[in-house]
N, C-alpha and C. Protein backbone atom coordinates (compact mmCIF):
# COMPACT_ATOMS: atom_id res chain seq x y z
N UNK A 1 14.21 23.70 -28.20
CA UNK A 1 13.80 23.60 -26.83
C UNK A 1 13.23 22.20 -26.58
N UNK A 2 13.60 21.65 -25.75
CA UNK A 2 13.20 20.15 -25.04
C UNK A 2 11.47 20.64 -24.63
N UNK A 3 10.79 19.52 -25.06
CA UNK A 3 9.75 19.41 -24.37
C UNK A 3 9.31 18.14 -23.48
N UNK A 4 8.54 19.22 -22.59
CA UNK A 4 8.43 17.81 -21.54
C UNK A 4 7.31 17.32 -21.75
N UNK A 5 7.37 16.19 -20.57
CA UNK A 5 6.63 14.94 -20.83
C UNK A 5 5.95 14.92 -19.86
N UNK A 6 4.56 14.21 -19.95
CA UNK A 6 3.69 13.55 -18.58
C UNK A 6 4.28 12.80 -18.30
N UNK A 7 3.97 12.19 -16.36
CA UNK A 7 4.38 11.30 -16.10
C UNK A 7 3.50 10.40 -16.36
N UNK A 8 3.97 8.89 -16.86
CA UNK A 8 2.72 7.91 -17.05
C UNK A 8 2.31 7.60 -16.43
N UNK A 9 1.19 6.59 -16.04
CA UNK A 9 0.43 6.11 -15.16
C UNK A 9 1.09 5.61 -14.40
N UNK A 10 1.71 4.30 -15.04
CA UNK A 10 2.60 3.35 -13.91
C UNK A 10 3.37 4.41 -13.28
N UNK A 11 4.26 5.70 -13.54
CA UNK A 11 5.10 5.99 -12.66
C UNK A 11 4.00 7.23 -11.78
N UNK A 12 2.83 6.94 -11.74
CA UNK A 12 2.21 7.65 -10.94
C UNK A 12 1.24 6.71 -9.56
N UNK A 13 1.61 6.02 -10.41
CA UNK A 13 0.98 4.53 -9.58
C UNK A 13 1.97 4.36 -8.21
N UNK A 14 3.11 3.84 -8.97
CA UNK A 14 4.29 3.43 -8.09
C UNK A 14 4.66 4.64 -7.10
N UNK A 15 4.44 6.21 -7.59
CA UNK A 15 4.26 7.10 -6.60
C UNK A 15 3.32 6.78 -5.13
N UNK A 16 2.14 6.70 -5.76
CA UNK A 16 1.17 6.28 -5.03
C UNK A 16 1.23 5.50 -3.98
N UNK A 17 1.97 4.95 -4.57
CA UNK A 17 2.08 3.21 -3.06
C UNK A 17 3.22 3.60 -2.63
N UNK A 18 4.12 4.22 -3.07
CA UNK A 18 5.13 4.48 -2.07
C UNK A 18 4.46 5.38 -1.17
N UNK A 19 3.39 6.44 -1.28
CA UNK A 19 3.29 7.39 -0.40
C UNK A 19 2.83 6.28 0.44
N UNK A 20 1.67 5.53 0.31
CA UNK A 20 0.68 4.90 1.06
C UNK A 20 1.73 3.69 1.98
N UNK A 21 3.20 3.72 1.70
CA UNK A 21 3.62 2.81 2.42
C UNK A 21 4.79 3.29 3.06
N UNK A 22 4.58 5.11 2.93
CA UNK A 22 5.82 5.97 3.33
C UNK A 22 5.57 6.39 5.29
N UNK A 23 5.18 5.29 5.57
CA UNK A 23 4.75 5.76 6.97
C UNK A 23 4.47 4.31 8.13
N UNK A 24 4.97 4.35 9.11
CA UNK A 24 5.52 3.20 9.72
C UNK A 24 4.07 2.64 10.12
N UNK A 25 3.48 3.07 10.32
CA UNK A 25 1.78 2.08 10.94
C UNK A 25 1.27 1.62 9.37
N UNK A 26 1.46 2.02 8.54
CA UNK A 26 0.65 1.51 7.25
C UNK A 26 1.87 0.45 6.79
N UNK A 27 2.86 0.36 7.00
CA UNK A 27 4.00 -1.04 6.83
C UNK A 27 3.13 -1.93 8.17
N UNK A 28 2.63 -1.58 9.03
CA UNK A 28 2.75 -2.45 9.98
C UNK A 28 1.37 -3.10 9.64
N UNK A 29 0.78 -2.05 8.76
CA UNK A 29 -0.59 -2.85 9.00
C UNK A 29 -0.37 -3.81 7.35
N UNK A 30 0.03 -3.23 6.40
CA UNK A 30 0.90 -4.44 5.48
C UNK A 30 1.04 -5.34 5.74
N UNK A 31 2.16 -5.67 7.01
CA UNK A 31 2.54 -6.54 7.39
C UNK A 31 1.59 -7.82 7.86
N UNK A 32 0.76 -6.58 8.93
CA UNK A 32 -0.48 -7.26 9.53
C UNK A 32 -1.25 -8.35 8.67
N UNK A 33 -1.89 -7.57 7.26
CA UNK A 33 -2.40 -8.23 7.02
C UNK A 33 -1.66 -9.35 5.72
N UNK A 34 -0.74 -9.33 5.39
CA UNK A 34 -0.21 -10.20 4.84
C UNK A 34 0.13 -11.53 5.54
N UNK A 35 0.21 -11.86 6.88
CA UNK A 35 0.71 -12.90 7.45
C UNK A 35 -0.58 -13.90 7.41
N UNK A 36 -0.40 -15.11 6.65
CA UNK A 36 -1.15 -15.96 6.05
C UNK A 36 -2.53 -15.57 5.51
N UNK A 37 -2.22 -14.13 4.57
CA UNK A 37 -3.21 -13.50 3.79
C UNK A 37 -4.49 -13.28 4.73
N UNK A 38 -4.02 -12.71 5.39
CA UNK A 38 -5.49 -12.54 7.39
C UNK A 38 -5.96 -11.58 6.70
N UNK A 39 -7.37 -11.56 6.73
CA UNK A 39 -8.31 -9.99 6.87
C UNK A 39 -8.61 -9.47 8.85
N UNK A 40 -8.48 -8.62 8.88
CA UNK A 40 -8.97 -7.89 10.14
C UNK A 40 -10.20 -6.78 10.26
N UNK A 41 -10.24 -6.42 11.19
CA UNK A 41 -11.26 -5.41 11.38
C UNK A 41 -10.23 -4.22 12.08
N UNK A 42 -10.24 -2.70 11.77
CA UNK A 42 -10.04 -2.23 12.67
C UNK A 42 -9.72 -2.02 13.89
N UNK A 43 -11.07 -2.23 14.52
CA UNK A 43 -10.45 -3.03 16.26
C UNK A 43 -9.81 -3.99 16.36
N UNK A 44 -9.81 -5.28 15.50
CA UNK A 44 -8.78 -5.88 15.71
C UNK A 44 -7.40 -5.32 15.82
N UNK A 45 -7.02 -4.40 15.08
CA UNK A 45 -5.83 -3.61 14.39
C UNK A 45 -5.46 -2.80 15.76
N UNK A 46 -6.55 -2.27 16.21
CA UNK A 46 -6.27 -1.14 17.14
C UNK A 46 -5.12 -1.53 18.61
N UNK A 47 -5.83 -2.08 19.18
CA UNK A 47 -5.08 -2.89 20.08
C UNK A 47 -3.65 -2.93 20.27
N UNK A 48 -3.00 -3.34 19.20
CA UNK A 48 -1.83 -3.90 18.83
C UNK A 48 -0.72 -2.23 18.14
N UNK A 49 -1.32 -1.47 18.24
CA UNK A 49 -0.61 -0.56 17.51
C UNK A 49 -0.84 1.31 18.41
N UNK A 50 0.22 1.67 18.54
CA UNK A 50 0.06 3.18 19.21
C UNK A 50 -0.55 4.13 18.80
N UNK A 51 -1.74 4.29 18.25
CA UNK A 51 -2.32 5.29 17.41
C UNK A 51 -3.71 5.55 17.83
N UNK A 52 -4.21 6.68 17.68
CA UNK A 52 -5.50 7.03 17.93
C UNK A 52 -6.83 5.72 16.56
N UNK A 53 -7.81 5.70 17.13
CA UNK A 53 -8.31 4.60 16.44
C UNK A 53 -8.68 5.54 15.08
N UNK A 54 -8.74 6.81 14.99
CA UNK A 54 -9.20 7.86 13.54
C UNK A 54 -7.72 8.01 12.63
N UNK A 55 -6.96 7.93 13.65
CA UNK A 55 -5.50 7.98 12.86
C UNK A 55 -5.34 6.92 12.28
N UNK A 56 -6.12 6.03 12.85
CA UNK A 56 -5.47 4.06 12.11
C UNK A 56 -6.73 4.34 10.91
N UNK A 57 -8.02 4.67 11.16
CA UNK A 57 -8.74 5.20 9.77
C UNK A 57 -8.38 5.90 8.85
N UNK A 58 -7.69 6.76 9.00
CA UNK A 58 -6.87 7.77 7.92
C UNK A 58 -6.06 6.85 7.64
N UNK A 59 -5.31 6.14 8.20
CA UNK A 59 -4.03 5.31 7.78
C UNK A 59 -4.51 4.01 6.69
N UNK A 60 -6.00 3.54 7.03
CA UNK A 60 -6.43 2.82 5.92
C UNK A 60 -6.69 3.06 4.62
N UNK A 61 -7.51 4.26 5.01
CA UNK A 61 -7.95 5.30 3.89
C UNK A 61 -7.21 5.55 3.01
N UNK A 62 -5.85 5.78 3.35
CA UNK A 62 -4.49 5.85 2.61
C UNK A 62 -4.09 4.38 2.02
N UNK A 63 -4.05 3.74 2.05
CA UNK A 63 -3.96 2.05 1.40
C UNK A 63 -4.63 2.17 0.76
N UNK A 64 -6.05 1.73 1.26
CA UNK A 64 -6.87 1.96 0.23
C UNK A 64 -7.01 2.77 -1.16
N UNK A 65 -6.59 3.51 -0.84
CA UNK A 65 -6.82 5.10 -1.95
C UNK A 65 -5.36 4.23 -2.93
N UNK A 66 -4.77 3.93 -2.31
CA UNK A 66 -3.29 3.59 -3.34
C UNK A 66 -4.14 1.98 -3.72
N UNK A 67 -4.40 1.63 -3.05
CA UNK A 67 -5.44 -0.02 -3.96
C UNK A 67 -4.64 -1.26 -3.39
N UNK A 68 -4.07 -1.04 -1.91
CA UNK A 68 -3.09 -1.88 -1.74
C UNK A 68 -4.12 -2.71 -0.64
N UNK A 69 -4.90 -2.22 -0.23
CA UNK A 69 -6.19 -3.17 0.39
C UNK A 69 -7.49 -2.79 0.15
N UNK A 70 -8.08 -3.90 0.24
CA UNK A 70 -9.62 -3.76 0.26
C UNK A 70 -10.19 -3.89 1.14
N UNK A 71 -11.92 -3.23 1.35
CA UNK A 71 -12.84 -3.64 3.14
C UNK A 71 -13.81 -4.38 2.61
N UNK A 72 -13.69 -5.31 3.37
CA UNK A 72 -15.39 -5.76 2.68
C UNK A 72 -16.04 -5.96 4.40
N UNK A 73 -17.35 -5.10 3.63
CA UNK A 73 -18.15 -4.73 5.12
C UNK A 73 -19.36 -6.22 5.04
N UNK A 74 -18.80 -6.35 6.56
CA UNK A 74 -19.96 -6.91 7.18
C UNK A 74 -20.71 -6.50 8.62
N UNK A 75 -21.49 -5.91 8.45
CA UNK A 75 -21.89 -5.05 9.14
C UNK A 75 -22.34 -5.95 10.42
N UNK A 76 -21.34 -5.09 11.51
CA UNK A 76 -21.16 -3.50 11.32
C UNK A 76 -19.88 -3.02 11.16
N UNK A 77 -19.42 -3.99 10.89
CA UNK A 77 -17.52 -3.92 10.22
C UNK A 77 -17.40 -3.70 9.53
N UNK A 78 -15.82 -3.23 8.76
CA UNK A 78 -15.20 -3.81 7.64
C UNK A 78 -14.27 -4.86 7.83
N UNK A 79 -14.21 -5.74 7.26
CA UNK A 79 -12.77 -6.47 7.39
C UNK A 79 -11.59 -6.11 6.59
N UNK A 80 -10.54 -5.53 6.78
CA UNK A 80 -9.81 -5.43 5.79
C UNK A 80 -9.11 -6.47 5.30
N UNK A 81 -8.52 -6.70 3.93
CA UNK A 81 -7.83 -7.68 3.42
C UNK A 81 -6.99 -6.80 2.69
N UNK A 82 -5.87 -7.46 1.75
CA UNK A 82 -4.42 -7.24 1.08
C UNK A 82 -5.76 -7.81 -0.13
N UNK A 83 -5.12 -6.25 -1.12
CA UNK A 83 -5.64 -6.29 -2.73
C UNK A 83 -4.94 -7.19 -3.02
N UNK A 84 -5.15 -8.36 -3.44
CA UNK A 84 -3.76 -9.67 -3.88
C UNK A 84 -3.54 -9.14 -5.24
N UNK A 85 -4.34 -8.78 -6.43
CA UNK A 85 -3.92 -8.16 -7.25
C UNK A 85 -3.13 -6.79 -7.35
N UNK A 86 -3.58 -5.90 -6.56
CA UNK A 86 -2.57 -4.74 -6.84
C UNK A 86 -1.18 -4.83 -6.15
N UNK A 87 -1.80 -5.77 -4.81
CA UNK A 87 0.02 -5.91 -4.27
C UNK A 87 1.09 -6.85 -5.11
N UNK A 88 0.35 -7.60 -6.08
CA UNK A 88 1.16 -8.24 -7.04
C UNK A 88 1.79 -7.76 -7.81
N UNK A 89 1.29 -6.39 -8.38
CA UNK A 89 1.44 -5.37 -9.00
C UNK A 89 2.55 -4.47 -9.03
N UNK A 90 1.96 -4.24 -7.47
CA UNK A 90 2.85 -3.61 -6.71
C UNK A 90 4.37 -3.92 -6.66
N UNK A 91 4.30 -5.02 -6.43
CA UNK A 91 5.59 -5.94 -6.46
C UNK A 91 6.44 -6.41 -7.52
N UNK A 92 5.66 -6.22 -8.89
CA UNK A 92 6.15 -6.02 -10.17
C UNK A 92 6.87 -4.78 -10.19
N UNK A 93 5.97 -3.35 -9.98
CA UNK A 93 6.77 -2.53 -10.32
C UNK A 93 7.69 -2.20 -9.32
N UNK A 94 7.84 -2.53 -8.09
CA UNK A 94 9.06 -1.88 -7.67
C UNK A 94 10.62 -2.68 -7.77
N UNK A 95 9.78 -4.17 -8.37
CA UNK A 95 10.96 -4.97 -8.67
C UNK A 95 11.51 -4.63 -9.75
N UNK A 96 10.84 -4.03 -10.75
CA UNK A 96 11.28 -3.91 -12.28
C UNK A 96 12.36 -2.43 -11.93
N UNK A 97 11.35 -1.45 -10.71
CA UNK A 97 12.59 -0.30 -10.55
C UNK A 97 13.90 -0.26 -10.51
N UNK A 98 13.67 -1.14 -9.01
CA UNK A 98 15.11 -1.73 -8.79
C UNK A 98 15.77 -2.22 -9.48
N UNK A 99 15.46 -3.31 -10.55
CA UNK A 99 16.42 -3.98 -11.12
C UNK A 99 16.64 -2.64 -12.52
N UNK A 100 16.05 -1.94 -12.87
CA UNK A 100 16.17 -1.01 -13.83
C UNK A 100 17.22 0.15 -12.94
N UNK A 101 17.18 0.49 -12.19
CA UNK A 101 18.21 1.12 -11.49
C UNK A 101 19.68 0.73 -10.96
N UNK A 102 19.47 -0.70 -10.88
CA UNK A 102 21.27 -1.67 -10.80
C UNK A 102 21.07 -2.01 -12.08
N UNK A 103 20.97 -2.10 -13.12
CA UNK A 103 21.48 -1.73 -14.75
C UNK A 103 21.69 -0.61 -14.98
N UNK A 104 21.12 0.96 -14.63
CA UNK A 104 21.80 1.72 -14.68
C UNK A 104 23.25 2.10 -14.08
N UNK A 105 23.11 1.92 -13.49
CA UNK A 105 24.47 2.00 -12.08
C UNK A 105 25.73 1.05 -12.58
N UNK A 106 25.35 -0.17 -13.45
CA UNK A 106 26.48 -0.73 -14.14
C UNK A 106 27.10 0.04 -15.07
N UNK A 107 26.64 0.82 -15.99
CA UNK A 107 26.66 1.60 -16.88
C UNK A 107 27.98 2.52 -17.51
C-alpha cells in the first residue's frame, strides 16, 4: 500500500498566495502598491476601488495573512507596503512552478 505524504511548506506557502491573490481587488491592490514600490493607507486605497471600505480590510487581512504585504502604523494609520521579501519569494516559487510544469509537458 502507497503511503501518503504531507504537503511541504513551500507547497503550502505557494497555496497561500495564490488564495490571497485569487480575487480581483487584492491583484489590484498588488498592483497598487507595487508601482514604484508606493505604501498607502487604506483610504487612500478606498477611493479608487468598488468595495465597501471593511471588504478592502478583509481584503488586506488576506495579503497580509499570506505575507505578501506589510502595515506599518502610524497613527492613526497603517500604511501599507509590498513584503519585498516574500514577494521575491513569491516570485521564485511560482517561477520555479511554471518552469517545472513546461519540463513536464515536454516529457
Amino acid at each position: 500500500m502507497k503511503q501518503k505524504v504531507d504537503f511541504s511548506d513551500k507547497q503550502k506557502q505557494i497555496a497561500r498566495i495564490a488564495k490571497a491573490l485569487s480575487h480581483p481587488a487584492r491583484v489590484y491592490i498588488i498592483e497598487r502598491l507595487s508601482i514604484l514600490n508606493s505604501c498607502c493607507t487604506s483610504g487612500e486605497m478606498i477611493g479608487d476601488i468598488p468595495i465597501a471600505r471593511s471588504t478592502l480590510s478583509q481584503h488586506l487581512k488576506e495579503l497580509k495573512y499570506a505575507g505578501l504585504i506589510q502595515g506599518e502604523v502610524e497613527p492613526p494609520k497603517i500604511k501599507y507596503c509590498l513584503n519585498q521579501e516574500n514577494w521575491q519569494l513569491a516570485k521564485k516559487y511560482f517561477s520555479n512552478l511554471f518552469d517545472n510544469s513546461e519540463n513536464y509537458e515536454k516529457k
